[in-house]
PDB file of N, CA and C in Angstrom:
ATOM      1  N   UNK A   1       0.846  -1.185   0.000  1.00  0.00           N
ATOM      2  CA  UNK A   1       0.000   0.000   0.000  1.00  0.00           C
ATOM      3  C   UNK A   1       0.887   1.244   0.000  1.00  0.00           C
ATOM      4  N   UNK A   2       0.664   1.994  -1.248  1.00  0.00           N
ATOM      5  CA  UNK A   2       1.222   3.455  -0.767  1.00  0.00           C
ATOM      6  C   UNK A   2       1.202   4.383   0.254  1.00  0.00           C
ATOM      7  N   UNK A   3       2.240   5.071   0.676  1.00  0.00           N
ATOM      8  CA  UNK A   3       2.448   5.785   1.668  1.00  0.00           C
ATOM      9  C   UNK A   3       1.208   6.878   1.181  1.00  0.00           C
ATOM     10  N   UNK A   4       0.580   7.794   1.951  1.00  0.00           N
ATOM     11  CA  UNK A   4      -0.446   8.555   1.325  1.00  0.00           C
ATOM     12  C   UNK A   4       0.180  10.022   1.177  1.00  0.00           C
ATOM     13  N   UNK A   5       0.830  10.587   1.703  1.00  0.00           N
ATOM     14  CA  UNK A   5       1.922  11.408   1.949  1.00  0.00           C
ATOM     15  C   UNK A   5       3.479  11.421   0.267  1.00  0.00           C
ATOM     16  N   UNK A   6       3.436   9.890   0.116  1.00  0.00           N
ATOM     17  CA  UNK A   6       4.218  10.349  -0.910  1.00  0.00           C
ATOM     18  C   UNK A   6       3.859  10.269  -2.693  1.00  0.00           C
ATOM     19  N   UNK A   7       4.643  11.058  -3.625  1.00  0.00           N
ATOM     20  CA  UNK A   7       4.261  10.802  -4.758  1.00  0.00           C
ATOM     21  C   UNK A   7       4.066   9.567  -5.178  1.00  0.00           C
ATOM     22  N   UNK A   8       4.033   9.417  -6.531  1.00  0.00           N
ATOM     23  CA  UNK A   8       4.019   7.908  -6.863  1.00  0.00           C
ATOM     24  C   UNK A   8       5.376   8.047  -7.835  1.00  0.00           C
ATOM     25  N   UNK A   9       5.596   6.888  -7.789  1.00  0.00           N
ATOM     26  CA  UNK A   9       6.563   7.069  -8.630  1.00  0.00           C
ATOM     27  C   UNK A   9       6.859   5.841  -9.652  1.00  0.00           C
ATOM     28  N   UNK A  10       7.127   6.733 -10.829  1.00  0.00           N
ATOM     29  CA  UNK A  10       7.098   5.817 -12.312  1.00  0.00           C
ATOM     30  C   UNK A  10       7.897   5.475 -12.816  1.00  0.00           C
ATOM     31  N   UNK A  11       7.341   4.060 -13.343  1.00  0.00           N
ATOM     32  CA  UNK A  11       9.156   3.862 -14.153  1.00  0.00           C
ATOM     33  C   UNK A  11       9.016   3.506 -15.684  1.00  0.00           C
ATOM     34  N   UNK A  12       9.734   4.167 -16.113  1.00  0.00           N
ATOM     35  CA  UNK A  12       9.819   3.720 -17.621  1.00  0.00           C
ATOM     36  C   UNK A  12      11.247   3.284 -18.500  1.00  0.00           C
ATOM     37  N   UNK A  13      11.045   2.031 -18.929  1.00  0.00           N
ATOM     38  CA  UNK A  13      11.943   1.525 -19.576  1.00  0.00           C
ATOM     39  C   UNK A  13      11.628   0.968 -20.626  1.00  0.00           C
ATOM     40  N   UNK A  14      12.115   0.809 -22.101  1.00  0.00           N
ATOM     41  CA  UNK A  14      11.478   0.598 -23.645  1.00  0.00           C
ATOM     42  C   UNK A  14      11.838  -0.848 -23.724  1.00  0.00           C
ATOM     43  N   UNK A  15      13.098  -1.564 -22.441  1.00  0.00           N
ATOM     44  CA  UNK A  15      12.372  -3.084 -22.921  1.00  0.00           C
ATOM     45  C   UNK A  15      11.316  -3.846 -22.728  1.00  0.00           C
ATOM     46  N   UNK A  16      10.722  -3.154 -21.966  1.00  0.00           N
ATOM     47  CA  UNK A  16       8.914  -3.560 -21.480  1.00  0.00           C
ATOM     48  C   UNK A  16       8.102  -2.896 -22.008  1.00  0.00           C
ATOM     49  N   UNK A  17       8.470  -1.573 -22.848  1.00  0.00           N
ATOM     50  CA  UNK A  17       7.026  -0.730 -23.011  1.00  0.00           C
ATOM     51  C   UNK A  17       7.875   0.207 -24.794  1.00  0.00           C
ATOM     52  N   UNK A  18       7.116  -0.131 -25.556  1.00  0.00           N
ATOM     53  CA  UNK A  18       7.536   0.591 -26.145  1.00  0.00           C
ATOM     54  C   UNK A  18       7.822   1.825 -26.382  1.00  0.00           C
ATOM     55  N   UNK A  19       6.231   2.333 -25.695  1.00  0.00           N
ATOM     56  CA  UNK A  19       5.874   3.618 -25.834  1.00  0.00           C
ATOM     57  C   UNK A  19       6.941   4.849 -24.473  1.00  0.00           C
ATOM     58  N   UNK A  20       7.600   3.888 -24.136  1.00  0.00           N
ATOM     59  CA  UNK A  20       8.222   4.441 -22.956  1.00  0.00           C
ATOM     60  C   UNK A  20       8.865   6.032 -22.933  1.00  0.00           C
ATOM     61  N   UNK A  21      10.074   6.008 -24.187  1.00  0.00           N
ATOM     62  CA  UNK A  21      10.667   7.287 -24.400  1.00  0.00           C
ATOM     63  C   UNK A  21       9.532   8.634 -24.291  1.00  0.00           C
ATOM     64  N   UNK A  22       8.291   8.390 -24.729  1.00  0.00           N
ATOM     65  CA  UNK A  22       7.569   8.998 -25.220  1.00  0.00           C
ATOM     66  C   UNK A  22       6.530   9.510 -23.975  1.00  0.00           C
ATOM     67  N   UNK A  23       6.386   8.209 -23.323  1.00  0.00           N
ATOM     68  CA  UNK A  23       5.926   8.806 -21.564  1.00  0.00           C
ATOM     69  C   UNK A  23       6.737   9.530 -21.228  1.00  0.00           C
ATOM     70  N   UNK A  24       8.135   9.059 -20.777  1.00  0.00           N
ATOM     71  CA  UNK A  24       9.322   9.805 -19.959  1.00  0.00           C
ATOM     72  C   UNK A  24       8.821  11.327 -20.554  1.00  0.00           C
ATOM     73  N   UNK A  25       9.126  11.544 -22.181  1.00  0.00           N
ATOM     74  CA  UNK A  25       9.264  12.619 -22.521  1.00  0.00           C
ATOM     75  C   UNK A  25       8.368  13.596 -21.623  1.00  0.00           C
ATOM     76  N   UNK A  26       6.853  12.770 -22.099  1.00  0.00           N
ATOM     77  CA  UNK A  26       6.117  13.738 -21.883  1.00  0.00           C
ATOM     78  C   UNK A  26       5.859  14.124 -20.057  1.00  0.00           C
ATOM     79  N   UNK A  27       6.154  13.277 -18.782  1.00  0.00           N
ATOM     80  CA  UNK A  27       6.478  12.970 -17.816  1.00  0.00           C
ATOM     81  C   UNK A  27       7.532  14.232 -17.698  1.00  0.00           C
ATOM     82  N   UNK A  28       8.889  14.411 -18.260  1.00  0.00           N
ATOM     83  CA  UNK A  28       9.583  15.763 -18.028  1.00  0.00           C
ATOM     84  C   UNK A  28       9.413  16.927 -18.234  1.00  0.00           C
ATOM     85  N   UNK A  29       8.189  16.936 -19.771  1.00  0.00           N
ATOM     86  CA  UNK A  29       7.803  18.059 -19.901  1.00  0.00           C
ATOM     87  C   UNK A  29       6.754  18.621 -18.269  1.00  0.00           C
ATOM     88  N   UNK A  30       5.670  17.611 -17.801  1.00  0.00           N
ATOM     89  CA  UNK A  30       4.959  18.059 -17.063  1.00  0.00           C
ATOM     90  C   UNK A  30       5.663  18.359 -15.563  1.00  0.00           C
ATOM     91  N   UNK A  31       6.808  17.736 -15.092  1.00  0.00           N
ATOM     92  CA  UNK A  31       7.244  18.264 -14.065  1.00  0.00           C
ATOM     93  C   UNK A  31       8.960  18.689 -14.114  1.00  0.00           C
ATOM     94  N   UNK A  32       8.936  19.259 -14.939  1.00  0.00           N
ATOM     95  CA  UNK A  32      10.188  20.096 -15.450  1.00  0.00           C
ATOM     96  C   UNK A  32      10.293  21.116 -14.222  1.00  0.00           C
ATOM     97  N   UNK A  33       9.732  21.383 -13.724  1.00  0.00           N
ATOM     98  CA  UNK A  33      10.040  22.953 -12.426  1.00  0.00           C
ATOM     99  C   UNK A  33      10.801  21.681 -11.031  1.00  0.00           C
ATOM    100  N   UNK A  34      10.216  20.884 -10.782  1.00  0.00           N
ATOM    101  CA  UNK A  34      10.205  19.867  -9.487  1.00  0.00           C
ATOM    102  C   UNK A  34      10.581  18.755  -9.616  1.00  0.00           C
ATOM    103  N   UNK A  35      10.319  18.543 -10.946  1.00  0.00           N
ATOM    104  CA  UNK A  35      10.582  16.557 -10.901  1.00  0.00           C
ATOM    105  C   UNK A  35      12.212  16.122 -10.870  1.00  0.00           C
ATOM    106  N   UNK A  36      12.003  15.007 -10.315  1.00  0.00           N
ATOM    107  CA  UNK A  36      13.499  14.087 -10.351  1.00  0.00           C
ATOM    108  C   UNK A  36      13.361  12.732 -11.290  1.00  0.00           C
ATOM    109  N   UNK A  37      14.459  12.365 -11.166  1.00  0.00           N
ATOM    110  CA  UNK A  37      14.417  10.838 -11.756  1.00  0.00           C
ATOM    111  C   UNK A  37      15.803  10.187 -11.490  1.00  0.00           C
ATOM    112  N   UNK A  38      15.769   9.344 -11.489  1.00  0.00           N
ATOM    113  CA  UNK A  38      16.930   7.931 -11.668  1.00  0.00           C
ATOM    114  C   UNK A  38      16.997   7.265 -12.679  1.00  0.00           C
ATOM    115  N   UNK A  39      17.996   7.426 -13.324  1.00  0.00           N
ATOM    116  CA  UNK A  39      18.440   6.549 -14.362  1.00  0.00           C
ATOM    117  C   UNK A  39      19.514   5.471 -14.020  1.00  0.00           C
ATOM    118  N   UNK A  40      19.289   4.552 -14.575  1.00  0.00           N
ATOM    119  CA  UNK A  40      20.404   3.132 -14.807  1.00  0.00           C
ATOM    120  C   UNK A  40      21.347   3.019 -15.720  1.00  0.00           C
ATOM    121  N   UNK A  41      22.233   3.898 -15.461  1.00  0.00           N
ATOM    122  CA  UNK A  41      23.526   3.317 -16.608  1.00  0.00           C
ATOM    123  C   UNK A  41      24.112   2.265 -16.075  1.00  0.00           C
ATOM    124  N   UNK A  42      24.172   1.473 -17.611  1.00  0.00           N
ATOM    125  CA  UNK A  42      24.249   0.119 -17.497  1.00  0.00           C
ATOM    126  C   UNK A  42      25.677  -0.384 -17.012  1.00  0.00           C
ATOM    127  N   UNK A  43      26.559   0.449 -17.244  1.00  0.00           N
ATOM    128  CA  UNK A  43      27.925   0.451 -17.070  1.00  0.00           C
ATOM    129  C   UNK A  43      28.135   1.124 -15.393  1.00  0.00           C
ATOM    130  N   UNK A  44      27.357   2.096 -15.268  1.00  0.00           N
ATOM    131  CA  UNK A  44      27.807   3.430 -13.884  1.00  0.00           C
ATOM    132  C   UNK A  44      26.777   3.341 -12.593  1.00  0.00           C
ATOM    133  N   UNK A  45      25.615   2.596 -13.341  1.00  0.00           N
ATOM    134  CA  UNK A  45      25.012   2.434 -11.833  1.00  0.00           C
ATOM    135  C   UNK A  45      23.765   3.446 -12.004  1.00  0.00           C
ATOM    136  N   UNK A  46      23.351   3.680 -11.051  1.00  0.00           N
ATOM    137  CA  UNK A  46      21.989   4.795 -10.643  1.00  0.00           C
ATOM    138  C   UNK A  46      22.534   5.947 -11.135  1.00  0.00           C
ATOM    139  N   UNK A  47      21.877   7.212 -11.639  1.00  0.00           N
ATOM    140  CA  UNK A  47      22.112   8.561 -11.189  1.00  0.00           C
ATOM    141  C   UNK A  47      20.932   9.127 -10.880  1.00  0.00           C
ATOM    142  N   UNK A  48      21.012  10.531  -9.944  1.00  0.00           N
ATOM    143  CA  UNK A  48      20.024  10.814  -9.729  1.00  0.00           C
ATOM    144  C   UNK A  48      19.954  12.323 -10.386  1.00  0.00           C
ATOM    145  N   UNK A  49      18.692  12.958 -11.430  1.00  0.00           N
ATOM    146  CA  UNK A  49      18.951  14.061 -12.574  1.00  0.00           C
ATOM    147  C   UNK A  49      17.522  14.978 -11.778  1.00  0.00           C
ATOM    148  N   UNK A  50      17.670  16.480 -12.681  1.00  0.00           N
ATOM    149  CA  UNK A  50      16.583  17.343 -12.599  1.00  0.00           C
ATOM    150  C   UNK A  50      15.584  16.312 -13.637  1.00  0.00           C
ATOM    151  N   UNK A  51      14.247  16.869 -13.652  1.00  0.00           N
ATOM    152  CA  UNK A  51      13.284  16.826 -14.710  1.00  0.00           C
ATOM    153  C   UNK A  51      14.098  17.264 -16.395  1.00  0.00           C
ATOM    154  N   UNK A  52      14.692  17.998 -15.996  1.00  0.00           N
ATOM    155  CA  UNK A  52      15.355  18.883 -17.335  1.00  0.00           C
ATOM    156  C   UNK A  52      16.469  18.818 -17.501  1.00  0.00           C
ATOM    157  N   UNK A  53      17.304  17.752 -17.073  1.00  0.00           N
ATOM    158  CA  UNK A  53      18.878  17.818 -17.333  1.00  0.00           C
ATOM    159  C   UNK A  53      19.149  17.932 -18.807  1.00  0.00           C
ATOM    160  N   UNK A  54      20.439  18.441 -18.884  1.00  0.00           N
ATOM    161  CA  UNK A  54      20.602  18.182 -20.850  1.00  0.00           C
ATOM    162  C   UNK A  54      21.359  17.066 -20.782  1.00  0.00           C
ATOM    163  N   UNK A  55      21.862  16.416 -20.021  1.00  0.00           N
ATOM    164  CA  UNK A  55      22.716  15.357 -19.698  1.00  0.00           C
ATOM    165  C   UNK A  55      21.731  13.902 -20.917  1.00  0.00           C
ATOM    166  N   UNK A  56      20.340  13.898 -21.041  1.00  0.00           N
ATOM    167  CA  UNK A  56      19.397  12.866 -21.761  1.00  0.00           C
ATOM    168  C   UNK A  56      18.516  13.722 -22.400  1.00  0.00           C
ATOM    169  N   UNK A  57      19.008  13.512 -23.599  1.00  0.00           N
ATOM    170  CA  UNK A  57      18.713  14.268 -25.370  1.00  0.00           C
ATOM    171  C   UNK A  57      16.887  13.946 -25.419  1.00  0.00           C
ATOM    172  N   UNK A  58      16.591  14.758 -25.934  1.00  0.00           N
ATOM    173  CA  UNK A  58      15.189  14.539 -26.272  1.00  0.00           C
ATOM    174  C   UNK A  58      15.184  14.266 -27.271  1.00  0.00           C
ATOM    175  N   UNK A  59      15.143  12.880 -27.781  1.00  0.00           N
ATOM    176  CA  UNK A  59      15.934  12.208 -28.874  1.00  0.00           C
ATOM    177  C   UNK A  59      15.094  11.048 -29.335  1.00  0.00           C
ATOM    178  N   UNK A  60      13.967  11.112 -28.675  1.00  0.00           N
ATOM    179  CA  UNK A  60      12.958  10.250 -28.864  1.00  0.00           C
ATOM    180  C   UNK A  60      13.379   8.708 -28.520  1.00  0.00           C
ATOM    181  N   UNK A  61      14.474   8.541 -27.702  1.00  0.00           N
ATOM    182  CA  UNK A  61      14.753   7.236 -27.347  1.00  0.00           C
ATOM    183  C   UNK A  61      15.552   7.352 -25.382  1.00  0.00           C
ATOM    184  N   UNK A  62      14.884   8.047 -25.257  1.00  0.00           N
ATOM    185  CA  UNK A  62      14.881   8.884 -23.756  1.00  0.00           C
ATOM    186  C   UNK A  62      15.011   7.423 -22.694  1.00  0.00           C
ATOM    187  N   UNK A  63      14.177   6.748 -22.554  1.00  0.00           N
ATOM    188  CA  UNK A  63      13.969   5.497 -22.018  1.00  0.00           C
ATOM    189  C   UNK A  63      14.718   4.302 -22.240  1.00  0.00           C
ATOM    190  N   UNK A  64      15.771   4.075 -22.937  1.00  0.00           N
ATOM    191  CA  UNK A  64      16.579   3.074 -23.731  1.00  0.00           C
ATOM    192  C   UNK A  64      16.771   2.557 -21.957  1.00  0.00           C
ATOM    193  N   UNK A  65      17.473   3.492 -21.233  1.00  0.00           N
ATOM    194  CA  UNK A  65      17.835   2.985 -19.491  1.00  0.00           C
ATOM    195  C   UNK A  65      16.231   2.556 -18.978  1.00  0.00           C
ATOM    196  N   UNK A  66      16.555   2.334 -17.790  1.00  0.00           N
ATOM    197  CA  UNK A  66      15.269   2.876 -16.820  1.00  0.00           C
ATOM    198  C   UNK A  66      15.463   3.710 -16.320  1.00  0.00           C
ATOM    199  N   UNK A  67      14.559   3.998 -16.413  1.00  0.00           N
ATOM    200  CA  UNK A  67      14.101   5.531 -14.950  1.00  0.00           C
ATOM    201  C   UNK A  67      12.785   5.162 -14.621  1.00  0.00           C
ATOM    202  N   UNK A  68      13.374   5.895 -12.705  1.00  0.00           N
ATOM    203  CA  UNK A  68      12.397   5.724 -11.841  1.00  0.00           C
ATOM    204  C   UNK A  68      12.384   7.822 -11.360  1.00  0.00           C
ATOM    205  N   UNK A  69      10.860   7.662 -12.362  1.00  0.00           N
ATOM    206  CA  UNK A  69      10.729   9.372 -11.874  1.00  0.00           C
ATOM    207  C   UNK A  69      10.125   9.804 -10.711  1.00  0.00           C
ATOM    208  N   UNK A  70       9.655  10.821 -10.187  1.00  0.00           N
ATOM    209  CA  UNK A  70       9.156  11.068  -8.642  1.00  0.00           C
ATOM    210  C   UNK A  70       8.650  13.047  -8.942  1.00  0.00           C
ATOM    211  N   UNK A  71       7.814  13.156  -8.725  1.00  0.00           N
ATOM    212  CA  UNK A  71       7.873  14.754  -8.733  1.00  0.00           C
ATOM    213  C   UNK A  71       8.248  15.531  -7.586  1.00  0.00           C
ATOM    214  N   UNK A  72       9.024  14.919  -6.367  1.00  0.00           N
ATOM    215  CA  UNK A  72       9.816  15.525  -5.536  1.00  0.00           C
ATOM    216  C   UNK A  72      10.957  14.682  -4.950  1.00  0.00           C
ATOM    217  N   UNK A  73      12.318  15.294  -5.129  1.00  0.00           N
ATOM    218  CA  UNK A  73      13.140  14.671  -4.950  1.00  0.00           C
ATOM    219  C   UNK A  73      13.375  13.564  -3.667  1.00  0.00           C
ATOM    220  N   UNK A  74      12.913  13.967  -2.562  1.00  0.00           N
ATOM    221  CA  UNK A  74      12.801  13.485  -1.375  1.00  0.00           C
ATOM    222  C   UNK A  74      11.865  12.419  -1.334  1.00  0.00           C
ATOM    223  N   UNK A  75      10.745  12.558  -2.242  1.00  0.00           N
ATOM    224  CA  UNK A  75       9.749  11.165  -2.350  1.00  0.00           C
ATOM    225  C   UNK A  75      10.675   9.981  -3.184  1.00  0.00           C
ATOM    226  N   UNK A  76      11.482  10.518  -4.197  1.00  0.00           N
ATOM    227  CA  UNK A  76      12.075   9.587  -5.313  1.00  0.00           C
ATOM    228  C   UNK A  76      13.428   9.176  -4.530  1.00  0.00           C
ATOM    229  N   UNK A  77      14.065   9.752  -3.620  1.00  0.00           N
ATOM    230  CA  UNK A  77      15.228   9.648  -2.146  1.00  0.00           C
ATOM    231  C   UNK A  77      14.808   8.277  -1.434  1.00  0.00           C
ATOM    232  N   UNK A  78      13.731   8.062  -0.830  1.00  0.00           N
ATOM    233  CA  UNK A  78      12.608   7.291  -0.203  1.00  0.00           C
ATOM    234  C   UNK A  78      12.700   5.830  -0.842  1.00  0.00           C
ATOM    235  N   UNK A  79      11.928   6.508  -1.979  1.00  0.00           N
ATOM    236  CA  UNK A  79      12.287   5.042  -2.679  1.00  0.00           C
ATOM    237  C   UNK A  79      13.305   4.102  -3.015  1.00  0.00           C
ATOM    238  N   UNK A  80      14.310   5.376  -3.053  1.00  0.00           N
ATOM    239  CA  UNK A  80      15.445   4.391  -3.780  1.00  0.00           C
ATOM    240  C   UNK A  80      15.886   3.568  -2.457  1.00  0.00           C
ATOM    241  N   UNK A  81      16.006   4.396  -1.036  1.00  0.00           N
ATOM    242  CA  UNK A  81      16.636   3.760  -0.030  1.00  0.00           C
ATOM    243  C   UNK A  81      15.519   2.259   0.008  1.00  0.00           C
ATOM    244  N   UNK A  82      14.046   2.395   0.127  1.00  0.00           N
ATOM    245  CA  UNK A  82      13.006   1.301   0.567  1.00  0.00           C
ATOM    246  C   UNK A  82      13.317   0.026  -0.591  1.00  0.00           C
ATOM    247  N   UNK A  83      13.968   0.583  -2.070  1.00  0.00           N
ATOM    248  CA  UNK A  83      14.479  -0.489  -3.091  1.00  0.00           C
ATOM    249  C   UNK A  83      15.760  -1.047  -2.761  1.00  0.00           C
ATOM    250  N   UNK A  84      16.328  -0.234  -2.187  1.00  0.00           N
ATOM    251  CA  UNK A  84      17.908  -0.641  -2.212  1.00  0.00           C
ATOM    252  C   UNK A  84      18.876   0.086  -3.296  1.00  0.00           C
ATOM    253  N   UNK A  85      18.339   0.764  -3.606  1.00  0.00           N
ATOM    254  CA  UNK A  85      19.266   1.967  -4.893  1.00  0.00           C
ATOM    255  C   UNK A  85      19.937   2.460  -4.126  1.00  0.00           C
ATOM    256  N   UNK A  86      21.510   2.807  -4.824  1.00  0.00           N
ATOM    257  CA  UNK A  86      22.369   3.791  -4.176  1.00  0.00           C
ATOM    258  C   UNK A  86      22.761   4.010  -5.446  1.00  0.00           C
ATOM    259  N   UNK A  87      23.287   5.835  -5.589  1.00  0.00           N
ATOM    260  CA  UNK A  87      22.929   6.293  -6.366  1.00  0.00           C
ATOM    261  C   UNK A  87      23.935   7.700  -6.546  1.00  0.00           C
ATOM    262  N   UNK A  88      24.870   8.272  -7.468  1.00  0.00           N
ATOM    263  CA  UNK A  88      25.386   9.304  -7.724  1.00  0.00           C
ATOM    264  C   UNK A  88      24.665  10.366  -8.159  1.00  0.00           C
ATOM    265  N   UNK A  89      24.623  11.743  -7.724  1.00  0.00           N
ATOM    266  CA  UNK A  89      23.971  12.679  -8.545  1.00  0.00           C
ATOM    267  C   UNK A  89      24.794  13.476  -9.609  1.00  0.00           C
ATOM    268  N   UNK A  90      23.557  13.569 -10.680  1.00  0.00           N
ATOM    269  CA  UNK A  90      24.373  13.972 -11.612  1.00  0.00           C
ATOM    270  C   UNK A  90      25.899  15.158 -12.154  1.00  0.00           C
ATOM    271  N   UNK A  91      26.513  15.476 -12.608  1.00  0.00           N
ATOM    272  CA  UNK A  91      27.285  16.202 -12.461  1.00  0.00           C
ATOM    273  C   UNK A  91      26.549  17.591 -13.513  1.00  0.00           C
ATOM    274  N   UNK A  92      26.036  17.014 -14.335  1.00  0.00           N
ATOM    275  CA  UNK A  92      25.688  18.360 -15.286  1.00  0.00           C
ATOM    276  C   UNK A  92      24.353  19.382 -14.306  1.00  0.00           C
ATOM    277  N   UNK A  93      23.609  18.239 -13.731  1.00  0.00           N
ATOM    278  CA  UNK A  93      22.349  19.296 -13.332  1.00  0.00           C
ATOM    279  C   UNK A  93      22.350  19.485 -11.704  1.00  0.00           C
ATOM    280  N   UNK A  94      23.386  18.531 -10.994  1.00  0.00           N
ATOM    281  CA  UNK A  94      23.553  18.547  -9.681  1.00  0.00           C
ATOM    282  C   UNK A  94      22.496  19.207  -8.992  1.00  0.00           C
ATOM    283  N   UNK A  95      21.041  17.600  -9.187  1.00  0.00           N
ATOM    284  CA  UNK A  95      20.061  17.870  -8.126  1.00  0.00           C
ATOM    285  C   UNK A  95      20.094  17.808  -6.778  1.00  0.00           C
ATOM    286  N   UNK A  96      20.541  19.197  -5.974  1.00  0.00           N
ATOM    287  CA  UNK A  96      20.522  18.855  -4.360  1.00  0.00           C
ATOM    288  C   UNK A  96      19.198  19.133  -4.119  1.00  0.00           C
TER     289      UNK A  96
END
């Protein structure tokens, strides 16, 4: 059962969903002021980005990783600890 207090948080990845890049996209456009996310580089591990980093091209293949988005950083923080994610923040958009 969800906490009632926190966001929800989504994940999108294009080997399960095709349409994925295309959620994410539209997912950053709507919380571009607040939102966070986690991405999986496959090589580096977690990172943790703004809604708007330029660090992931709007390139229509946005989702190739996973990401686990959150529209407040501290709800998407939460999760990662309750999953077991540990996680670098990014260097280009350095979400504190």
């Amino acid at each position: 059962m969800a906490d009632e207090t926190s966001t929800e948080i989504l994940i999108f990845n294009s080997s399960s969903d095709l349409e994925a890049s295309a959620k994410f996209e539209a997912w950053r456009r709507a919380n571009k002021t607040l939102g966070h996310y986690l991405n999986l580089n496959p090589t580096q591990g977690w990172f943790l980005h703004r809604a708007r980093c330029p660090s992931v091209p709007d390139d229509g293949n946005s989702a190739g990783n996973e990401k686990r988005c959150g529209g407040r950083r501290k709800d998407l923080e939460r999760h990662a600890v309750e999953q077991g994610i540990t996680y670098k923040r990014c260097q280009q958009c350095n979400p504190l």
